[in-house]
Protein backbone atom coordinates (compact mmCIF):
# COMPACT_ATOMS: atom_id res chain seq x y z
CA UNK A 1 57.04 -93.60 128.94
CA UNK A 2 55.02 -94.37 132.34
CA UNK A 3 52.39 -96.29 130.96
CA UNK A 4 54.68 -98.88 128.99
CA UNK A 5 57.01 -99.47 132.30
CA UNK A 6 54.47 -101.10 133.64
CA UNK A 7 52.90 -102.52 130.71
CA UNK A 8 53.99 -105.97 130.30
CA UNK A 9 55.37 -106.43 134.05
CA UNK A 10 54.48 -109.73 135.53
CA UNK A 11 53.52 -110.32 139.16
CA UNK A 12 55.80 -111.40 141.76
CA UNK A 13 53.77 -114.49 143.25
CA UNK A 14 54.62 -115.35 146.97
CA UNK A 15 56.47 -117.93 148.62
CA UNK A 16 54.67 -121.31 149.60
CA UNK A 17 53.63 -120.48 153.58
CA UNK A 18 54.77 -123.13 155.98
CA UNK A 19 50.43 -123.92 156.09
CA UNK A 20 50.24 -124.31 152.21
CA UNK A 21 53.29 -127.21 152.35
CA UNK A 22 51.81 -129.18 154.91
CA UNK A 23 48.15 -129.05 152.81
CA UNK A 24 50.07 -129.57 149.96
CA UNK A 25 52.33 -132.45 151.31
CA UNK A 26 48.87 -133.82 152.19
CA UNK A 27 46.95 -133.60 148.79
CA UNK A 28 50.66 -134.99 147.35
CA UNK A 29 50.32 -138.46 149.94
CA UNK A 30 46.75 -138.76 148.88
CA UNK A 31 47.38 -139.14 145.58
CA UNK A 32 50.26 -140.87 145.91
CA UNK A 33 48.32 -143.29 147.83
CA UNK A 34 46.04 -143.78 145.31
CA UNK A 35 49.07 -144.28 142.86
CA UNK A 36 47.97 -141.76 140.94
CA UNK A 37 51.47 -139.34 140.93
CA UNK A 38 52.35 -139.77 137.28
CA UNK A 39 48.90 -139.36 135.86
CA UNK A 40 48.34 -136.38 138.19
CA UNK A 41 52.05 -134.87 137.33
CA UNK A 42 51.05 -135.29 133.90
CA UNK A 43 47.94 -132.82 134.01
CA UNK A 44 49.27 -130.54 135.81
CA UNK A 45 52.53 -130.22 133.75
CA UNK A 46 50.68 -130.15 130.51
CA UNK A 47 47.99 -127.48 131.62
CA UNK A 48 50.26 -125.09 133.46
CA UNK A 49 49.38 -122.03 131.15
CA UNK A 50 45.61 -122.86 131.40
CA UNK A 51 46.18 -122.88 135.70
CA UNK A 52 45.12 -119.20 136.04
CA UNK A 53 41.93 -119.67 133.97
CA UNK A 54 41.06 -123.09 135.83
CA UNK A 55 41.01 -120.94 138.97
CA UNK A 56 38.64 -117.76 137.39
CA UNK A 57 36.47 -120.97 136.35
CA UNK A 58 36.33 -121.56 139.84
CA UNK A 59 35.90 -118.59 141.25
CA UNK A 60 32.48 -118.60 138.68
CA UNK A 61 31.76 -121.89 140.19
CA UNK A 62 32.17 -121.00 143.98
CA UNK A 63 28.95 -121.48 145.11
CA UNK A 64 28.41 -124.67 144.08
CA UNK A 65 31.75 -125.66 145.26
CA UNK A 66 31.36 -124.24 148.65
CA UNK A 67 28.45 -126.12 149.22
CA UNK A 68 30.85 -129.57 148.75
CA UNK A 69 34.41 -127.86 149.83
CA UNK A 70 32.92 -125.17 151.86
CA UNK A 71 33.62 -121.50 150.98
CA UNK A 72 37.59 -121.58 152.71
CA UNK A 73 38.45 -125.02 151.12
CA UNK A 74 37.31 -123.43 147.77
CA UNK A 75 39.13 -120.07 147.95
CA UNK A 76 42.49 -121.93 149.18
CA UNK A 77 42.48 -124.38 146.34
CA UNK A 78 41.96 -120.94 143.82
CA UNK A 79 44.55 -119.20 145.32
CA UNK A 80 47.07 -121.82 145.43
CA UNK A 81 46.24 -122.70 141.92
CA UNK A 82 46.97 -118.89 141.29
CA UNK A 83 50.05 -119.74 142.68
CA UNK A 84 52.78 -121.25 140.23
CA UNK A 85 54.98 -121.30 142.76
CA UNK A 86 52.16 -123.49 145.28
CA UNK A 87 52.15 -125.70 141.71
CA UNK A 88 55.66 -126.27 141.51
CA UNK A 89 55.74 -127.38 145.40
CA UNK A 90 53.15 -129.72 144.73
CA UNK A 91 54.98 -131.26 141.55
CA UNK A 92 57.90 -131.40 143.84
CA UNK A 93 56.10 -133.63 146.51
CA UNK A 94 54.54 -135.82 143.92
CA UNK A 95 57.56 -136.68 142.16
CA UNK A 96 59.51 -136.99 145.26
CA UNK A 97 61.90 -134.08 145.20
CA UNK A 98 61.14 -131.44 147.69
CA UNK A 99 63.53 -130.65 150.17
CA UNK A 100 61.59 -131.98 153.26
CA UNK A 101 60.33 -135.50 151.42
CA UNK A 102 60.27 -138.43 153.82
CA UNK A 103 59.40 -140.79 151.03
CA UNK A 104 61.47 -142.57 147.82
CA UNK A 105 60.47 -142.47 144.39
CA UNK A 106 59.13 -145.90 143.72
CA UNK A 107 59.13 -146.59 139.61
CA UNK A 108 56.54 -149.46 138.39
């Protein structure tokens, strides 16, 4: 029975680093500045499955994107996008909710 142990095992994804929250926080205040949250919430929420093949896509498109992002903007977007947990966090900070938010939910 070895090979079905490990057959259908998912991966243990890390914990948000202290670096990824505060570049996260960021991209969250940006948007939110824009007052774009809901919209933004809204993809993200409704493509969650599709997050994993969104960042193979752009690992195909890296060199064009590192020639806008540069090549370490590009592979920390794909890896936190790899990340449901980095997703989650940035939900979290969009709507508000996060355990370190300095800001109130403001409805329309």
């Amino acid at each position: 029975m070895g090979i079905w142990t490990n057959a259908f095992k998912l991966p243990n994804h890390p914990d948000v680093t202290a670096g990824e929250k505060v570049y996260l926080s960021g991209l969250a205040d940006k948007v939110r500045g824009r007052k774009m949250e809901f919209t933004t919430a809204l993809a993200m929420e409704s493509t969650k499955p599709l997050h994993n093949l969104g960042a193979q896509a752009l690992i195909f498109l890296t060199p064009i994107l590192s020639e806008l992002f540069g090549r370490a903007e590009s592979e920390r977007i794909i890896k936190l996008l790899e990340n449901p947990k980095a997703v989650d966090f940035f939900l979290q900070e969009l709507n508000g909710t996060s355990n370190g938010a300095n800001h109130v939910k403001k409805r329309p």
